[in-house]
PDB file of N, CA and C in Angstrom:
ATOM      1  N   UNK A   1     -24.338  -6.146  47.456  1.00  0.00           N
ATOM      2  CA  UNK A   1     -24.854  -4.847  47.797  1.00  0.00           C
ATOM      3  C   UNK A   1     -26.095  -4.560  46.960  1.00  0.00           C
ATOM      4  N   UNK A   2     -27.111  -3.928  47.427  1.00  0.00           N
ATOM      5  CA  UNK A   2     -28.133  -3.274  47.182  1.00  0.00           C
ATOM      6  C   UNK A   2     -28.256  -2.336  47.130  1.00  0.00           C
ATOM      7  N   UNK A   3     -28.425  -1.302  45.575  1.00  0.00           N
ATOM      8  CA  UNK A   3     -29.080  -0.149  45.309  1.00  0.00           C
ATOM      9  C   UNK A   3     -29.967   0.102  45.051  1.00  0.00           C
ATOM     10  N   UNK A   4     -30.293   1.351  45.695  1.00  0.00           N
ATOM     11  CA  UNK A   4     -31.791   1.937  45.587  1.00  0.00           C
ATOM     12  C   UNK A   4     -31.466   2.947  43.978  1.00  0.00           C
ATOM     13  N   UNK A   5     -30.710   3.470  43.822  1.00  0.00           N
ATOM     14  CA  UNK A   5     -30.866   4.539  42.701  1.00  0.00           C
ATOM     15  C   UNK A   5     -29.448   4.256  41.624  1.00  0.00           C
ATOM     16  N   UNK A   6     -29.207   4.805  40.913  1.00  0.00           N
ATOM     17  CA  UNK A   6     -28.386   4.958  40.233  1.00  0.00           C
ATOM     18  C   UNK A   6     -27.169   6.058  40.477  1.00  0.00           C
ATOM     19  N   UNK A   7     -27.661   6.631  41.295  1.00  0.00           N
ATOM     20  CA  UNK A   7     -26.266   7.688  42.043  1.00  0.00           C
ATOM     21  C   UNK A   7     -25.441   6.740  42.746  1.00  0.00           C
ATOM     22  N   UNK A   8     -26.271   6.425  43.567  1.00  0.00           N
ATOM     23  CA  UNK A   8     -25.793   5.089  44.699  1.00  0.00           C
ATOM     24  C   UNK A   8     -25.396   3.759  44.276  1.00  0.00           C
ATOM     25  N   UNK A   9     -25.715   3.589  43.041  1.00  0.00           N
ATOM     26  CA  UNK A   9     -24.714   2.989  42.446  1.00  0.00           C
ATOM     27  C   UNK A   9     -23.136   3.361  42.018  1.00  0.00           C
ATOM     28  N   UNK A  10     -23.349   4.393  41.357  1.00  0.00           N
ATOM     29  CA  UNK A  10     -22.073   5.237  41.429  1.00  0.00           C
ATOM     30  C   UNK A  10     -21.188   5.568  42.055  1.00  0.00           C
ATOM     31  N   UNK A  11     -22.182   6.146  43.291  1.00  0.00           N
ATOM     32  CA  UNK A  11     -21.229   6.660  44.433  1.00  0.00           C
ATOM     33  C   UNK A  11     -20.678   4.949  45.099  1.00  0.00           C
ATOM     34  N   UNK A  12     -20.876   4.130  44.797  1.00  0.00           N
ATOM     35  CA  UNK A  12     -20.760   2.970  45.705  1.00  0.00           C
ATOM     36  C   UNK A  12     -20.120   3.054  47.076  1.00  0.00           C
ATOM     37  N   UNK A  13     -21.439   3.667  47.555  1.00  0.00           N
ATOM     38  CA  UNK A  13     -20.914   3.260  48.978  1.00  0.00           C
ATOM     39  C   UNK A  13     -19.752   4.105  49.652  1.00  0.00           C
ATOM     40  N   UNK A  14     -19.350   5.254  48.779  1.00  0.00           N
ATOM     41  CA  UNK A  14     -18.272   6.346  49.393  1.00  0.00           C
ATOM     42  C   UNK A  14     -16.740   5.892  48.652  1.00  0.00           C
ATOM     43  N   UNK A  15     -17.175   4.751  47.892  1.00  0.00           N
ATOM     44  CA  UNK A  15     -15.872   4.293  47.124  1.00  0.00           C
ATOM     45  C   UNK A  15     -15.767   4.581  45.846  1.00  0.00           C
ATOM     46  N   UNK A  16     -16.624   5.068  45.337  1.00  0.00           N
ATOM     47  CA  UNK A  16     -16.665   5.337  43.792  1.00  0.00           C
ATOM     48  C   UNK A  16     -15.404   5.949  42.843  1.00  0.00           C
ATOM     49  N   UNK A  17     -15.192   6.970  43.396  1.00  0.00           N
ATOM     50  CA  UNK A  17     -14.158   7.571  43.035  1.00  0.00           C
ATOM     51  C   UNK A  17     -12.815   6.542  42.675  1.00  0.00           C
ATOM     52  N   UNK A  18     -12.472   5.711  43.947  1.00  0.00           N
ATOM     53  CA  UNK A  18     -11.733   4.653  43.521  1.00  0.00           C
ATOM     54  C   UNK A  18     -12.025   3.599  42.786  1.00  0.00           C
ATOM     55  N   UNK A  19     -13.106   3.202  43.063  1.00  0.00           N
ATOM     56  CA  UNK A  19     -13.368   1.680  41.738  1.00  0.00           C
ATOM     57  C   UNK A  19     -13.829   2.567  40.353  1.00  0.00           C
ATOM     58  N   UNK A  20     -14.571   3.846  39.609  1.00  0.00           N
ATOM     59  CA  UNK A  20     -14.535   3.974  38.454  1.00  0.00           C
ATOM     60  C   UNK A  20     -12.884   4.777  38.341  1.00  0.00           C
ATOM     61  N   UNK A  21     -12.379   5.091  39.217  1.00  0.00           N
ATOM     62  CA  UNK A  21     -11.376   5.483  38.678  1.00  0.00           C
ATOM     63  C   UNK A  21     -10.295   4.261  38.171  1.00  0.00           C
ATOM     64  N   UNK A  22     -10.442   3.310  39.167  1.00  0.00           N
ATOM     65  CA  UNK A  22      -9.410   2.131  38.197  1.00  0.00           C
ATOM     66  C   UNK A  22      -9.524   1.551  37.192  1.00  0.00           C
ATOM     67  N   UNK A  23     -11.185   1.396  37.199  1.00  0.00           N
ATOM     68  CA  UNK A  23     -11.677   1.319  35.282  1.00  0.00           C
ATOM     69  C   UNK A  23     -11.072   2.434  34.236  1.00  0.00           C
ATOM     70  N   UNK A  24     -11.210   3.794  34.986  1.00  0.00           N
ATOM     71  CA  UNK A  24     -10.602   4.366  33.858  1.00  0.00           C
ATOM     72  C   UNK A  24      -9.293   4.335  33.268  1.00  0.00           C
ATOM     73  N   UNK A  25      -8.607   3.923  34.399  1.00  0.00           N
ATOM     74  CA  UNK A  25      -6.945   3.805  34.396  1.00  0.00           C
ATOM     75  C   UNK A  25      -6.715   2.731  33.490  1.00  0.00           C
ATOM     76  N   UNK A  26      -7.469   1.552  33.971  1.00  0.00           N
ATOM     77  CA  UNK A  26      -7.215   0.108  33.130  1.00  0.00           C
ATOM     78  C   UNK A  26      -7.621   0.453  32.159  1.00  0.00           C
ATOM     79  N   UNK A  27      -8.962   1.241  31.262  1.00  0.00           N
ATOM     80  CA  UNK A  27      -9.416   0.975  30.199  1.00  0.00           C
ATOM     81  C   UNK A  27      -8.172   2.090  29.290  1.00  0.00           C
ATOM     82  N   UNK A  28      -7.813   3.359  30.088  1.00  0.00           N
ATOM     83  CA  UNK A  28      -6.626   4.540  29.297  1.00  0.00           C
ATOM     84  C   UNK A  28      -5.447   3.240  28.943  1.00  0.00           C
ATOM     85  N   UNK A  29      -4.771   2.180  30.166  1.00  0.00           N
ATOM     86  CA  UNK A  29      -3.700   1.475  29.954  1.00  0.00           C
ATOM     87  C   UNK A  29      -4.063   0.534  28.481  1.00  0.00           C
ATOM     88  N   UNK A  30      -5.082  -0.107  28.617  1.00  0.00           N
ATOM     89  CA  UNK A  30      -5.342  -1.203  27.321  1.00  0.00           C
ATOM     90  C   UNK A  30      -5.202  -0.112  26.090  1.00  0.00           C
ATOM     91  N   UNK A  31      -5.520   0.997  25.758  1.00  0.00           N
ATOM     92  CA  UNK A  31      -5.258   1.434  24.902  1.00  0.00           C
ATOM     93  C   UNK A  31      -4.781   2.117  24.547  1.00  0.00           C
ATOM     94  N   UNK A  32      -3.751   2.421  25.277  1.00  0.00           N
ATOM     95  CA  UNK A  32      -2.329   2.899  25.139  1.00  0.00           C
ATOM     96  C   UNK A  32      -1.407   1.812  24.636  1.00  0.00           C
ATOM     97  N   UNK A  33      -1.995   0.414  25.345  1.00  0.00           N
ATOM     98  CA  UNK A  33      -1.027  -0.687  24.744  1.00  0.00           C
ATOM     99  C   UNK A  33      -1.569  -1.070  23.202  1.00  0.00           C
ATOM    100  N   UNK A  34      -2.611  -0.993  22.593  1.00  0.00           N
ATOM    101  CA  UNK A  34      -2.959  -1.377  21.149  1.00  0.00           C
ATOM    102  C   UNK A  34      -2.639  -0.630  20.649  1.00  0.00           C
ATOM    103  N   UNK A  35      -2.386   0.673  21.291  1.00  0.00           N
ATOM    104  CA  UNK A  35      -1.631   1.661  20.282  1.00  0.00           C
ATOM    105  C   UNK A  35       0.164   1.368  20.094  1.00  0.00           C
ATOM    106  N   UNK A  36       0.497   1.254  20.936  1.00  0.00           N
ATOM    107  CA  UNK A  36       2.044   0.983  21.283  1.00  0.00           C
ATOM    108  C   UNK A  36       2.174  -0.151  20.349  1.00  0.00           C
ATOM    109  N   UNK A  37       1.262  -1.293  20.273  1.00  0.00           N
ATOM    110  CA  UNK A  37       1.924  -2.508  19.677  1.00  0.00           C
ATOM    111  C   UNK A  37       1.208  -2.314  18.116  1.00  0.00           C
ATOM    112  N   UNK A  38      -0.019  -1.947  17.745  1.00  0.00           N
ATOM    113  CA  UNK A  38      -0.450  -1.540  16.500  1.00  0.00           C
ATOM    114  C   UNK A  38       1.234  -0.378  16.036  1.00  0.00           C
ATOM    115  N   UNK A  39       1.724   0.441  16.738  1.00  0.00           N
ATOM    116  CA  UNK A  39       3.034   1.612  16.508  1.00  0.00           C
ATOM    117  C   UNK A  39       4.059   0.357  15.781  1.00  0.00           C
ATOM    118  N   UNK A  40       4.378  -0.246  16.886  1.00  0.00           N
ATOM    119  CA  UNK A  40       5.406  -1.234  16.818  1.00  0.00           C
ATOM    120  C   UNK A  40       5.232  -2.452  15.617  1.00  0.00           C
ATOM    121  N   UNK A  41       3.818  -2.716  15.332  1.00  0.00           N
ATOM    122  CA  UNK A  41       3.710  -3.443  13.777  1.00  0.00           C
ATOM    123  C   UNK A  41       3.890  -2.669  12.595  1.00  0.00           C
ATOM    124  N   UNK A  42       4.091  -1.201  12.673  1.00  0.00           N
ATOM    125  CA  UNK A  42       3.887  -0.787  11.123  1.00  0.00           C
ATOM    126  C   UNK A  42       5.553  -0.207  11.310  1.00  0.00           C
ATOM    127  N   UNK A  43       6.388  -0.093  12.588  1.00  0.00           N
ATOM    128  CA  UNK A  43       7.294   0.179  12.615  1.00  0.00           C
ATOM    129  C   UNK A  43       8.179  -0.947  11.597  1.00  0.00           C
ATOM    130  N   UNK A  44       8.016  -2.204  12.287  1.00  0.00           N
ATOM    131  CA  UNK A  44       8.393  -3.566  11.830  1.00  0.00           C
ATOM    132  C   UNK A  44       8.482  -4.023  10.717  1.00  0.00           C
ATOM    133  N   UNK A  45       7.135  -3.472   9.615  1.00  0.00           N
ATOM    134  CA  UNK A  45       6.604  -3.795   9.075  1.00  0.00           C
ATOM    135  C   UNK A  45       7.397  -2.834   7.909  1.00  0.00           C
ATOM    136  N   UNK A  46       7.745  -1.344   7.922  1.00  0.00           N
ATOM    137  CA  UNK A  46       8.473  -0.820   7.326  1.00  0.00           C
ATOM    138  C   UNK A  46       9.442  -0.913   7.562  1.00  0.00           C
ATOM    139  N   UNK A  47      10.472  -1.400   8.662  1.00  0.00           N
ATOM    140  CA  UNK A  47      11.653  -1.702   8.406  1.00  0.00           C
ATOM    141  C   UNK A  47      11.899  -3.466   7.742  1.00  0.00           C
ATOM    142  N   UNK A  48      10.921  -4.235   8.060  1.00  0.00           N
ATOM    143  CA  UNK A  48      11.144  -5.631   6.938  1.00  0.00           C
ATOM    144  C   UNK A  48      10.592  -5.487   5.671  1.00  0.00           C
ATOM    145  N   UNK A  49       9.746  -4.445   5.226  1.00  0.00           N
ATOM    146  CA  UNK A  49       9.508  -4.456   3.763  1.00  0.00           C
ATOM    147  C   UNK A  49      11.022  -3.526   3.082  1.00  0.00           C
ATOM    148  N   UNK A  50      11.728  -2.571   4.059  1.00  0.00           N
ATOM    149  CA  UNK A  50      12.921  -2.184   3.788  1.00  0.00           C
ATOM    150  C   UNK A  50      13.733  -2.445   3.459  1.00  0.00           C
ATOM    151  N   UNK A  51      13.812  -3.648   4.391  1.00  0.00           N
ATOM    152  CA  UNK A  51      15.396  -4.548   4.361  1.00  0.00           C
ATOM    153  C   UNK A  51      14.813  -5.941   3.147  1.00  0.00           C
ATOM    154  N   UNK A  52      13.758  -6.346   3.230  1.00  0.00           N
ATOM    155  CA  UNK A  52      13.706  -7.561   1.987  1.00  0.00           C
ATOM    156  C   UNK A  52      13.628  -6.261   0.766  1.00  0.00           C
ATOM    157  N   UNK A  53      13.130  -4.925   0.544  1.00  0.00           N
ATOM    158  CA  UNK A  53      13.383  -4.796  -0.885  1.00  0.00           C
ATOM    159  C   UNK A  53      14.808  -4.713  -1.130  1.00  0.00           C
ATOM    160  N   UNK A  54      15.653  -4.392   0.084  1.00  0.00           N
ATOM    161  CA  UNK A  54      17.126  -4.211  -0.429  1.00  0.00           C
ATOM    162  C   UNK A  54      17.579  -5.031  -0.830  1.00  0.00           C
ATOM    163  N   UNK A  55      17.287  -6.707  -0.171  1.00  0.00           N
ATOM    164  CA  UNK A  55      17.274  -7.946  -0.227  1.00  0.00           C
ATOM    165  C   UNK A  55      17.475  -8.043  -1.756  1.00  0.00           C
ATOM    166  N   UNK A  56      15.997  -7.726  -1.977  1.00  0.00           N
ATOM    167  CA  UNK A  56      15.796  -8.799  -3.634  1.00  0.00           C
ATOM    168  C   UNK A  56      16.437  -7.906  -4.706  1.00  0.00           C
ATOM    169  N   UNK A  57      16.517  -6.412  -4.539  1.00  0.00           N
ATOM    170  CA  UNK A  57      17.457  -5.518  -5.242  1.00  0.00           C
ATOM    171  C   UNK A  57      19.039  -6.208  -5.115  1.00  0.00           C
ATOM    172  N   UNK A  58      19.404  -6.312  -4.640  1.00  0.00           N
ATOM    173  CA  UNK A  58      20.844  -6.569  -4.514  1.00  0.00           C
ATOM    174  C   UNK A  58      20.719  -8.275  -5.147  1.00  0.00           C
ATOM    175  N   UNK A  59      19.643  -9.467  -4.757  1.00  0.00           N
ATOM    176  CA  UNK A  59      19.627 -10.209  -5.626  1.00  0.00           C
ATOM    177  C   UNK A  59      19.747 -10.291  -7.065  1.00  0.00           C
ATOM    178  N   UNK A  60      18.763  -9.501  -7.152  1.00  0.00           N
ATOM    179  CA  UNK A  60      18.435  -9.234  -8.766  1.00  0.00           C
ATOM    180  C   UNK A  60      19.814  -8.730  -9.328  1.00  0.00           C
ATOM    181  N   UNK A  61      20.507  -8.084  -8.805  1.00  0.00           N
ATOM    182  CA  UNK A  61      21.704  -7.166  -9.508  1.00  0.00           C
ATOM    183  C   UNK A  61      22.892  -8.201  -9.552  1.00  0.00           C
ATOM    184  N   UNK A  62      22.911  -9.361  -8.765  1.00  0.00           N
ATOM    185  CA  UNK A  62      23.383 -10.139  -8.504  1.00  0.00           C
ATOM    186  C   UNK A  62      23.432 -11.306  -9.682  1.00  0.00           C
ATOM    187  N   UNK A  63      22.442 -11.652  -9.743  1.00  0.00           N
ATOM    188  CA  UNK A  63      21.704 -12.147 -11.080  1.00  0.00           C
ATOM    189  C   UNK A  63      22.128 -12.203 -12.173  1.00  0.00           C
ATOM    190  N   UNK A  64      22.163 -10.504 -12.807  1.00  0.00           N
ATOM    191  CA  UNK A  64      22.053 -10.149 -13.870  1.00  0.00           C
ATOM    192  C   UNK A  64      23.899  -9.538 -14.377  1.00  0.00           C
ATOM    193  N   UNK A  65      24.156  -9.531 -13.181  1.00  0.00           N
ATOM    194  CA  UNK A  65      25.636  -9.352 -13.565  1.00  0.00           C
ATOM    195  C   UNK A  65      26.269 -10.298 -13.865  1.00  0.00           C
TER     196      UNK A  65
END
């Protein structure tokens, strides 16, 4: 396809609405998911720094008794 202007790029052709709207959808979905899985690493991340300090606490006490 060939545009003359930059509206008409936009408007593509009477479809616009649908093709930038699925960019927007896809680009809202991708970063909803780096958020979800960035959520889900610090979730992880405080429950295994949780459970190994209980870990090496209960080692240590283990240890020394």
């Amino acid at each position: 396809m060939n545009w003359s202007s930059w509206t008409e790029f936009f408007a593509m052709g009477g479809y616009g609405l649908y093709v930038w709207g699925s960019y927007v959808v896809t680009f809202i979905c991708i970063l909803g998911e780096i958020f979800i899985i960035s959520n889900r690493r610090r979730t992880l991340e405080r429950q295994y720094g949780l459970t190994n300090g209980l870990n090496n606490k209960e080692t240590k006490n283990e240890t020394t008794s």
